[in-house]
PDB file of N, CA and C in Angstrom:
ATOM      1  N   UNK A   1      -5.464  67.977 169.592  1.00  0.00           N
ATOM      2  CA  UNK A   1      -4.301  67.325 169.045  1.00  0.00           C
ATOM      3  C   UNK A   1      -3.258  67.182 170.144  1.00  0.00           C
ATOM      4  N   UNK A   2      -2.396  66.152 170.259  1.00  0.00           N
ATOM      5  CA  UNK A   2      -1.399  65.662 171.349  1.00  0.00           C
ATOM      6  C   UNK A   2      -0.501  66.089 170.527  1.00  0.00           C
ATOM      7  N   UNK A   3       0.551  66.984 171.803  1.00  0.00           N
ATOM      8  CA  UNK A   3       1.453  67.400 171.742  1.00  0.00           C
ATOM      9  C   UNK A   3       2.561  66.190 171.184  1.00  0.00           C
ATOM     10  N   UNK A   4       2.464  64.814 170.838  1.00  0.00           N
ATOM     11  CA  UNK A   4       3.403  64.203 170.191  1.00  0.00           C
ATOM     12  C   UNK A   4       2.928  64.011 168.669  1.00  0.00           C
ATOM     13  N   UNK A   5       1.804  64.890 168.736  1.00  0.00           N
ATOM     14  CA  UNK A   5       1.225  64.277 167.122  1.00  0.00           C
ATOM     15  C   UNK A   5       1.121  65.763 166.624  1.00  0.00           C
ATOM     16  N   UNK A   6       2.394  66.312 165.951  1.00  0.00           N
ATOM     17  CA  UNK A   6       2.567  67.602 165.167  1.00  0.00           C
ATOM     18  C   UNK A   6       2.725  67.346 163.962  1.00  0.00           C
ATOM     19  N   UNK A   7       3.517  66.391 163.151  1.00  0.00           N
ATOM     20  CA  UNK A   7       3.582  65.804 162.277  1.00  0.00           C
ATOM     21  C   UNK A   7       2.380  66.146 161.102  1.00  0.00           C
ATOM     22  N   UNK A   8       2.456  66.639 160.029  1.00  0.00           N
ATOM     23  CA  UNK A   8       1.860  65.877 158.843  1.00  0.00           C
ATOM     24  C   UNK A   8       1.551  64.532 158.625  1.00  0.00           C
ATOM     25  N   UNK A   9       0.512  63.902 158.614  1.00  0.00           N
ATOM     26  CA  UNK A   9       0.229  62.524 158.031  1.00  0.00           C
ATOM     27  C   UNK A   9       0.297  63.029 156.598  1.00  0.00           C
ATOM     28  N   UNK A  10       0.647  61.363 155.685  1.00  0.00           N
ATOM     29  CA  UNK A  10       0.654  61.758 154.270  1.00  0.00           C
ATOM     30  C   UNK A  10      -0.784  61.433 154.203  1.00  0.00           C
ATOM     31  N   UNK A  11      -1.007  61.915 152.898  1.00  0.00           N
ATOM     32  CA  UNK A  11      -2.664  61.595 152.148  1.00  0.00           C
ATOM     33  C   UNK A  11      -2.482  61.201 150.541  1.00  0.00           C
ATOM     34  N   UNK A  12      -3.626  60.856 149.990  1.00  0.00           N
ATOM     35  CA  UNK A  12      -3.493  60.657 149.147  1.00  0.00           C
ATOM     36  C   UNK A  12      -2.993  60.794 147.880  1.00  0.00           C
ATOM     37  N   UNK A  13      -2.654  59.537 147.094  1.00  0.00           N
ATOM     38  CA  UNK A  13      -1.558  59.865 146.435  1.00  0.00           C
ATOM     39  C   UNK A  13       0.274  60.239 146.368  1.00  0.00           C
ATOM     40  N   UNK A  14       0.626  60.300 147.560  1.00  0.00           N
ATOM     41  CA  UNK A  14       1.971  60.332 147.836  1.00  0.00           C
ATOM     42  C   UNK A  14       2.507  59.058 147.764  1.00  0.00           C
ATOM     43  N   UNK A  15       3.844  58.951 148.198  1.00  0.00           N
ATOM     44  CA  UNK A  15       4.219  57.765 147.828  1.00  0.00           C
ATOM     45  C   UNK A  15       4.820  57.125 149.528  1.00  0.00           C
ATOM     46  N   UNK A  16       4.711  55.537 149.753  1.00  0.00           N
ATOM     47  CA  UNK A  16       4.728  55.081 150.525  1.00  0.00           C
ATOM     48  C   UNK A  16       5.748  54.657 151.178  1.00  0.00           C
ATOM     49  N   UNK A  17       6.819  55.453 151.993  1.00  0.00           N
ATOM     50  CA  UNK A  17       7.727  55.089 152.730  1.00  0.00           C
ATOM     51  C   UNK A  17       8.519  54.395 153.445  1.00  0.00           C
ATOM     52  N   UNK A  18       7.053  53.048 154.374  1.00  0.00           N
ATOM     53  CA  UNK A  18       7.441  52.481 155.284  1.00  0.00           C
ATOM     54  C   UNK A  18       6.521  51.762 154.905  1.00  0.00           C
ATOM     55  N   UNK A  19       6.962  50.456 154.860  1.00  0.00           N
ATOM     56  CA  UNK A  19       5.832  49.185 154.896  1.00  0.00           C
ATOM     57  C   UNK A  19       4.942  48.696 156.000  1.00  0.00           C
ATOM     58  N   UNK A  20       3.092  49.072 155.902  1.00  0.00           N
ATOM     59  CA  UNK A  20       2.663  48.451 157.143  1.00  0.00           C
ATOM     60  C   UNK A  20       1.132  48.872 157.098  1.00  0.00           C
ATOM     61  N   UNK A  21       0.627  48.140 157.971  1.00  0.00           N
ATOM     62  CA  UNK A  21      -0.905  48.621 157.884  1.00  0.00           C
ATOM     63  C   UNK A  21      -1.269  50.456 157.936  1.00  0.00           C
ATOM     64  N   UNK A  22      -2.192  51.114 157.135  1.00  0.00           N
ATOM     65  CA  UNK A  22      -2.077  52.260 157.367  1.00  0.00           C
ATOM     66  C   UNK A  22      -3.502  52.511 157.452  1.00  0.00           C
ATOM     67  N   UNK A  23      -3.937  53.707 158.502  1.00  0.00           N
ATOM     68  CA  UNK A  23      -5.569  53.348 158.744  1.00  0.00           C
ATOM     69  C   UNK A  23      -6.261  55.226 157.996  1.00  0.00           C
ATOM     70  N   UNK A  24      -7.072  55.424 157.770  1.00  0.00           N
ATOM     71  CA  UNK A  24      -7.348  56.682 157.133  1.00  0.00           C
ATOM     72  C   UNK A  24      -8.598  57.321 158.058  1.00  0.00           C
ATOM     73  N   UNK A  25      -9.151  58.426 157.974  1.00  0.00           N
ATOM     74  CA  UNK A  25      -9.213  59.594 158.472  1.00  0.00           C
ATOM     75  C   UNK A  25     -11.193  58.507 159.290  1.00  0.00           C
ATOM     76  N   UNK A  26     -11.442  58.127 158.307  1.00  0.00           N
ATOM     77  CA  UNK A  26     -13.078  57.273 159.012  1.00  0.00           C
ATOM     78  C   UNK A  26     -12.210  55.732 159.533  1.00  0.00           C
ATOM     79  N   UNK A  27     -11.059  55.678 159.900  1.00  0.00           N
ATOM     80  CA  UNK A  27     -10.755  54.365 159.896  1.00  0.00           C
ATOM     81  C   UNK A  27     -10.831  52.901 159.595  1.00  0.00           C
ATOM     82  N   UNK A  28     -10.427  53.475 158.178  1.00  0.00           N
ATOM     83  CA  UNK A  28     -10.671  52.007 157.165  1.00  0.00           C
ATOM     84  C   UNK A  28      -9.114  51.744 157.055  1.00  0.00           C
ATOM     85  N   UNK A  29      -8.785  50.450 157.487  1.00  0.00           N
ATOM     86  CA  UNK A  29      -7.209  49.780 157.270  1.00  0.00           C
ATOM     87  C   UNK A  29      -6.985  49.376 156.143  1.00  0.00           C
ATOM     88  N   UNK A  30      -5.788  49.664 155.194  1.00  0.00           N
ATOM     89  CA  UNK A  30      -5.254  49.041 154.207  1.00  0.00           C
ATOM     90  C   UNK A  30      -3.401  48.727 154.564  1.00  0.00           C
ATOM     91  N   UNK A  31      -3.272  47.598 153.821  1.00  0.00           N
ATOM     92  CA  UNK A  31      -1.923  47.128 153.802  1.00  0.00           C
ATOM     93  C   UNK A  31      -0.929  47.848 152.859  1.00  0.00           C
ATOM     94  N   UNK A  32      -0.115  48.951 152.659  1.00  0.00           N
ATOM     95  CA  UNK A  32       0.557  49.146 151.554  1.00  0.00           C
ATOM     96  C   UNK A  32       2.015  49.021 151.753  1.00  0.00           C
ATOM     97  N   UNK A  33       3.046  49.104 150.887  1.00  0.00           N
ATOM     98  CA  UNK A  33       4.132  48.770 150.812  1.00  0.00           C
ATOM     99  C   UNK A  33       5.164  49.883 150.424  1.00  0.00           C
ATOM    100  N   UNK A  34       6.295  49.977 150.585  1.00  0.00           N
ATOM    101  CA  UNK A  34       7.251  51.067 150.335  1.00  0.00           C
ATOM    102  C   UNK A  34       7.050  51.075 148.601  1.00  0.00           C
ATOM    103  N   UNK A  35       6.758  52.468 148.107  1.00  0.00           N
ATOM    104  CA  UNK A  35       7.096  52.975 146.633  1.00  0.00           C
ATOM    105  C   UNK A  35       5.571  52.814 146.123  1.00  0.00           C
ATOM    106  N   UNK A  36       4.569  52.235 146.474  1.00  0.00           N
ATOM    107  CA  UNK A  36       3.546  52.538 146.364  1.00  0.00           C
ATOM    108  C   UNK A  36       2.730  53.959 146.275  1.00  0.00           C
ATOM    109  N   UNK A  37       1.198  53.686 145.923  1.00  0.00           N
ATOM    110  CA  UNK A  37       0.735  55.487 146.380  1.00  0.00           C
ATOM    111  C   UNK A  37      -0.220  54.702 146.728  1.00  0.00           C
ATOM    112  N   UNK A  38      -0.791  55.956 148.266  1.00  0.00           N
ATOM    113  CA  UNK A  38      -1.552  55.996 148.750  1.00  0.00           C
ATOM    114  C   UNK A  38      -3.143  56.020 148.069  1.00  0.00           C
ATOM    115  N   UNK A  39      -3.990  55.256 148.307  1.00  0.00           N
ATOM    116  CA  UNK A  39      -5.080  55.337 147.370  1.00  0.00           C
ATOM    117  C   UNK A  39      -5.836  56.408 147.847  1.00  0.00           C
ATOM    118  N   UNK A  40      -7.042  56.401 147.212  1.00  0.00           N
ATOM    119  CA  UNK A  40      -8.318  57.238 147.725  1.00  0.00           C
ATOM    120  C   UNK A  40      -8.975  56.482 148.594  1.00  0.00           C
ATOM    121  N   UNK A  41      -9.874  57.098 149.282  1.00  0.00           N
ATOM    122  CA  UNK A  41     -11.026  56.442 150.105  1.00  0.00           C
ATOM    123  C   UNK A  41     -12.396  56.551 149.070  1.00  0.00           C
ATOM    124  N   UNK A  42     -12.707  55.360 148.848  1.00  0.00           N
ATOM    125  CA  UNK A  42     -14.253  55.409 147.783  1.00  0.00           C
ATOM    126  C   UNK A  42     -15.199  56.424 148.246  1.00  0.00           C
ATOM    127  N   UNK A  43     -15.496  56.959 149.696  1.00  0.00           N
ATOM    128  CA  UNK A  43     -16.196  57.321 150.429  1.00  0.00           C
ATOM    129  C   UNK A  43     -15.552  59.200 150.211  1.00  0.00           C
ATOM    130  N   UNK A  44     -14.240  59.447 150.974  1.00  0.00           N
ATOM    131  CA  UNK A  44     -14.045  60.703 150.996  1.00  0.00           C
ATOM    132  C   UNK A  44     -13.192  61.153 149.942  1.00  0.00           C
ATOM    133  N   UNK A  45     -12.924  60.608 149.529  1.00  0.00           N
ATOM    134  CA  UNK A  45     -11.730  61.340 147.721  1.00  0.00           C
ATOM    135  C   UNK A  45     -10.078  61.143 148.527  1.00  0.00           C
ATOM    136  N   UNK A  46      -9.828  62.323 148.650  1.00  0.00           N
ATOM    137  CA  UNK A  46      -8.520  62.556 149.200  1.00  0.00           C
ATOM    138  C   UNK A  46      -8.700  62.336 150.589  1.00  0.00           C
ATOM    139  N   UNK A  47      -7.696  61.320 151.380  1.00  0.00           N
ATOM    140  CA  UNK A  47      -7.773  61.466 152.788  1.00  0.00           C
ATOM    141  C   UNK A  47      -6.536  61.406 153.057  1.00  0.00           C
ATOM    142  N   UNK A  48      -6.326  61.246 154.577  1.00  0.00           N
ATOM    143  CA  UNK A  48      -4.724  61.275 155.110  1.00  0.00           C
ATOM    144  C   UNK A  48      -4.899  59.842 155.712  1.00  0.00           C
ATOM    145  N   UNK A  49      -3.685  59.388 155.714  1.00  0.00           N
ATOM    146  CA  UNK A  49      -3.499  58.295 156.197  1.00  0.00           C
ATOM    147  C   UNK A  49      -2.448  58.135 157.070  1.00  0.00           C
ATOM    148  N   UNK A  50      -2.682  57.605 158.705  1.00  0.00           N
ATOM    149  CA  UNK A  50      -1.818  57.298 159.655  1.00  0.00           C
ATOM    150  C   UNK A  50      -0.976  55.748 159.593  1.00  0.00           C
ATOM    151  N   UNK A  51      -0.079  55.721 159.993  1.00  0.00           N
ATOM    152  CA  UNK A  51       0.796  54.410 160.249  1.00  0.00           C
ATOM    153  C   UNK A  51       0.336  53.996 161.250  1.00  0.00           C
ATOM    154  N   UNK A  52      -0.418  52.841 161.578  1.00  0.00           N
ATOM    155  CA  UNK A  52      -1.177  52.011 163.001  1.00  0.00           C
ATOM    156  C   UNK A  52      -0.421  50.925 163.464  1.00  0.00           C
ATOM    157  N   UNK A  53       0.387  49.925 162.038  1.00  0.00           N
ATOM    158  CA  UNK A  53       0.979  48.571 162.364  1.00  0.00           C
ATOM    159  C   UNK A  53       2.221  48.481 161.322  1.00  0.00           C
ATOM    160  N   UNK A  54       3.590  48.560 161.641  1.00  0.00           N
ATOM    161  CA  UNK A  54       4.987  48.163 161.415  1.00  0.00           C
ATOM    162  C   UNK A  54       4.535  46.555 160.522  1.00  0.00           C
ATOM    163  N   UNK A  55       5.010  46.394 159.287  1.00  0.00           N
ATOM    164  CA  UNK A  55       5.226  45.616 158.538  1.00  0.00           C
ATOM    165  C   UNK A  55       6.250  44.706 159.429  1.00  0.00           C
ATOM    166  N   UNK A  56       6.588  43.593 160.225  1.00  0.00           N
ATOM    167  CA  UNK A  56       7.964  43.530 160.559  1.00  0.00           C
ATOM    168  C   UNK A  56       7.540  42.063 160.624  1.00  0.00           C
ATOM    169  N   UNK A  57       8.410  41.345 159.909  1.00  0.00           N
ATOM    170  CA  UNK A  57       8.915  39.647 159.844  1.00  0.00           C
ATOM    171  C   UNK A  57       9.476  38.794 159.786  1.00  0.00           C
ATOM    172  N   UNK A  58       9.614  38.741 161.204  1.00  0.00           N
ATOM    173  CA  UNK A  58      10.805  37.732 161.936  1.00  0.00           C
ATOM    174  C   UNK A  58      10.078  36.152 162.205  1.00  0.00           C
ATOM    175  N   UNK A  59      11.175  35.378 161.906  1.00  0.00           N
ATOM    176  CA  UNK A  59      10.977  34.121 162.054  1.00  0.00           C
ATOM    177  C   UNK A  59       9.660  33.488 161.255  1.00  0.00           C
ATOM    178  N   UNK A  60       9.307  33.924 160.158  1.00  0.00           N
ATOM    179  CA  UNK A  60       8.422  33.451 159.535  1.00  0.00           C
ATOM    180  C   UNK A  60       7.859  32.172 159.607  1.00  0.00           C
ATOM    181  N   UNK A  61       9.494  31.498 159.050  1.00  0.00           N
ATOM    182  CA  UNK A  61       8.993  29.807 159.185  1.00  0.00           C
ATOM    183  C   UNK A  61       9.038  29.130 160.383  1.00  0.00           C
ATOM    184  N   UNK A  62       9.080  30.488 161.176  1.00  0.00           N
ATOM    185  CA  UNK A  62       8.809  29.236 162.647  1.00  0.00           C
ATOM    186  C   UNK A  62      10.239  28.466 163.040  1.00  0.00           C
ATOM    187  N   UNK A  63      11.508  28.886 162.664  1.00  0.00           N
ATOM    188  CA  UNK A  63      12.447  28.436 162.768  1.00  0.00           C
ATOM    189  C   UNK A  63      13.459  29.603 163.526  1.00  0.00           C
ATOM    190  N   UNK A  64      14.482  29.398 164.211  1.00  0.00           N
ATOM    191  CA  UNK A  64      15.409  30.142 164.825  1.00  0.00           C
ATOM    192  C   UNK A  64      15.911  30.353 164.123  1.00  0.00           C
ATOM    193  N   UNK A  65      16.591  31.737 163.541  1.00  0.00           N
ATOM    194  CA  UNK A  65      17.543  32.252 162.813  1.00  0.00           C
ATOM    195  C   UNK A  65      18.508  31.356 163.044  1.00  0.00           C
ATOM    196  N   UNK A  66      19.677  31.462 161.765  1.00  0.00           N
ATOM    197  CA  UNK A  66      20.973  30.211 162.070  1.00  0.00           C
ATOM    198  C   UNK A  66      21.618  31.131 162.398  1.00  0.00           C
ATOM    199  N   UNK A  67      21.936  32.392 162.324  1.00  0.00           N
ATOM    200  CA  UNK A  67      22.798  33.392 162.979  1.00  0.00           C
ATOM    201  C   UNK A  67      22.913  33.419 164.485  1.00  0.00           C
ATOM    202  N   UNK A  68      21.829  32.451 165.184  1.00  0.00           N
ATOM    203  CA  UNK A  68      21.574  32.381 166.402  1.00  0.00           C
ATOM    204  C   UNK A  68      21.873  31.216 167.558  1.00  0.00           C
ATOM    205  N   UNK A  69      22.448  30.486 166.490  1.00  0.00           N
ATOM    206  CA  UNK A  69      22.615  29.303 166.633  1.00  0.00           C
ATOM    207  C   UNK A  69      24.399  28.643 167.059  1.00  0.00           C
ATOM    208  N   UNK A  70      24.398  28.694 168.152  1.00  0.00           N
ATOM    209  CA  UNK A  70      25.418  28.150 168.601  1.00  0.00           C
ATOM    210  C   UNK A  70      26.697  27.285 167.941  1.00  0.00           C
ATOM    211  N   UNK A  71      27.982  27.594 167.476  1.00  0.00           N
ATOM    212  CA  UNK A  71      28.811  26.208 166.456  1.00  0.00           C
ATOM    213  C   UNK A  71      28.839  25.555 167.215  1.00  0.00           C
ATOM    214  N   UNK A  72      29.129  24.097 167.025  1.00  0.00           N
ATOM    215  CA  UNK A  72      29.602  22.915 167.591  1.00  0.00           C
ATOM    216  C   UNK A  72      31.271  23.500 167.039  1.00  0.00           C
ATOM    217  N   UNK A  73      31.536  23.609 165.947  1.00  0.00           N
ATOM    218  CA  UNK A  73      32.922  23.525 165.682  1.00  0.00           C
ATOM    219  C   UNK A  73      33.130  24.666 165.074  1.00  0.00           C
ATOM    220  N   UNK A  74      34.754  24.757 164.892  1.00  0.00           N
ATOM    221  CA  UNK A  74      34.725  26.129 163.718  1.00  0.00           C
ATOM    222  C   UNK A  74      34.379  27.502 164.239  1.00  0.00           C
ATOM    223  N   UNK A  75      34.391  28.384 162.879  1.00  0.00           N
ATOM    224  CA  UNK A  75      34.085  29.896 163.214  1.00  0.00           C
ATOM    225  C   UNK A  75      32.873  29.928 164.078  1.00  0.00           C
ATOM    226  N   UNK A  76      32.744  30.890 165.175  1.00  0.00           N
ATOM    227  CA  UNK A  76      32.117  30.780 165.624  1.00  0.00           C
ATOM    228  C   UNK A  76      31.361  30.267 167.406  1.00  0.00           C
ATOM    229  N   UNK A  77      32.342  29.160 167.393  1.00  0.00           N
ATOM    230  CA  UNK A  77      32.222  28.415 168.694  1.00  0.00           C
ATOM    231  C   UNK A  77      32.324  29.197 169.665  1.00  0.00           C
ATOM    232  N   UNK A  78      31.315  28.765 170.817  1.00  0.00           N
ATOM    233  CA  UNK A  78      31.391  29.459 171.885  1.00  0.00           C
ATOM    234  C   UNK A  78      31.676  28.557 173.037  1.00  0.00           C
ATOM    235  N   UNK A  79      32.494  28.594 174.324  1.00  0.00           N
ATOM    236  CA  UNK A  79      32.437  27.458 175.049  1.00  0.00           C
ATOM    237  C   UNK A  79      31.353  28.003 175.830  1.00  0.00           C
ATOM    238  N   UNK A  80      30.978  26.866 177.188  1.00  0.00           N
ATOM    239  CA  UNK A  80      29.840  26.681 177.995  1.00  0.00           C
ATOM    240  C   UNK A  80      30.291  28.014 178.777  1.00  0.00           C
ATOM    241  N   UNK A  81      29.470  28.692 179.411  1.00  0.00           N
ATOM    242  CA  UNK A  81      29.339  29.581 180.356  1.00  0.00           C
ATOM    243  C   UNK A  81      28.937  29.331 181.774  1.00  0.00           C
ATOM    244  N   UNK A  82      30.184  29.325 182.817  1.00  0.00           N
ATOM    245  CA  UNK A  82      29.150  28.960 184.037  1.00  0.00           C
ATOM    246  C   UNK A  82      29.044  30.168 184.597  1.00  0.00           C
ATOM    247  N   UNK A  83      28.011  30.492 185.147  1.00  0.00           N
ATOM    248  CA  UNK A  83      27.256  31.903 185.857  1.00  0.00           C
ATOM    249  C   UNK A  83      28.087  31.890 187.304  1.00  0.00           C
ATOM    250  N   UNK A  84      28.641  32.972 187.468  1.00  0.00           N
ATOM    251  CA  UNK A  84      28.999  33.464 188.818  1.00  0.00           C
ATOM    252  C   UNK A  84      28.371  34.196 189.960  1.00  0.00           C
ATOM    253  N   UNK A  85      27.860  33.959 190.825  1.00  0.00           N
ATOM    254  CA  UNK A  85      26.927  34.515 191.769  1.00  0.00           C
ATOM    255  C   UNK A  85      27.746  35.100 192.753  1.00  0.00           C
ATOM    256  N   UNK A  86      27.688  36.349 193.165  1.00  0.00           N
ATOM    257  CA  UNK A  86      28.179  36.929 194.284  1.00  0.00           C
ATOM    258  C   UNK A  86      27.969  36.129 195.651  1.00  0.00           C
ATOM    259  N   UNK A  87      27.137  34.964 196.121  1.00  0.00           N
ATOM    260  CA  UNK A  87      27.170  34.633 197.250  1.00  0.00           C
ATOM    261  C   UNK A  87      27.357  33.542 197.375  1.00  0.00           C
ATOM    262  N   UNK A  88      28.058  32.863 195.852  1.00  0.00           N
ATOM    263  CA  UNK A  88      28.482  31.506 195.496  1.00  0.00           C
ATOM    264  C   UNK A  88      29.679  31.217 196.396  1.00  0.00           C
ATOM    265  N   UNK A  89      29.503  30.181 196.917  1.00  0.00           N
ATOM    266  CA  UNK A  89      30.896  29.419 197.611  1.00  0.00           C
ATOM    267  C   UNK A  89      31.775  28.675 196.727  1.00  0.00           C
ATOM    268  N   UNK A  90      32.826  29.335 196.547  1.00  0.00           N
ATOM    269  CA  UNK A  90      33.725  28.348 195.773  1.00  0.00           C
ATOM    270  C   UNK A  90      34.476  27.073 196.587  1.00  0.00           C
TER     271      UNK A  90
END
């Protein structure tokens, strides 16, 4: 066991914390979701299950957040930025 892995994994039946792929003890992956319970494995009854992959979803539609997005006018506006270089000649 690695000294960063002291931790308890949960096992079956507890309830699900963090949304994201979670892989179990023969490494079979399931997807579960926060407030859920952990299932059984058909194979071993009760197993433990590790967190492998973070649920996380950004930019879904393929679009830039509008929070990201520059005003033309109004709250918000930013003017142009010109970059200053230390060996720039003014």
């Amino acid at each position: 066991m690695s000294g960063k892995d002291k931790g308890m994994h949960p096992i079956t039946h507890e309830k699900v914390e963090v949304d994201g792929v979670y892989t179990n003890e023969w490494g079979r992956e399931e997807y579960f979701k926060r407030g859920e319970t952990f299932s059984a494995d058909p194979i071993l009854g009760t197993t433990e299950w590790r967190l492998t992959e973070y649920d996380f979803e950004n930019h879904h539609d393929g679009r830039t957040d509008e929070r990201l997005i520059v005003k033309e006018k109004g709250h918000g506006k930013q003017d142009k930025v010109h970059p200053r270089y230390s060996n720039a000649e003014d």
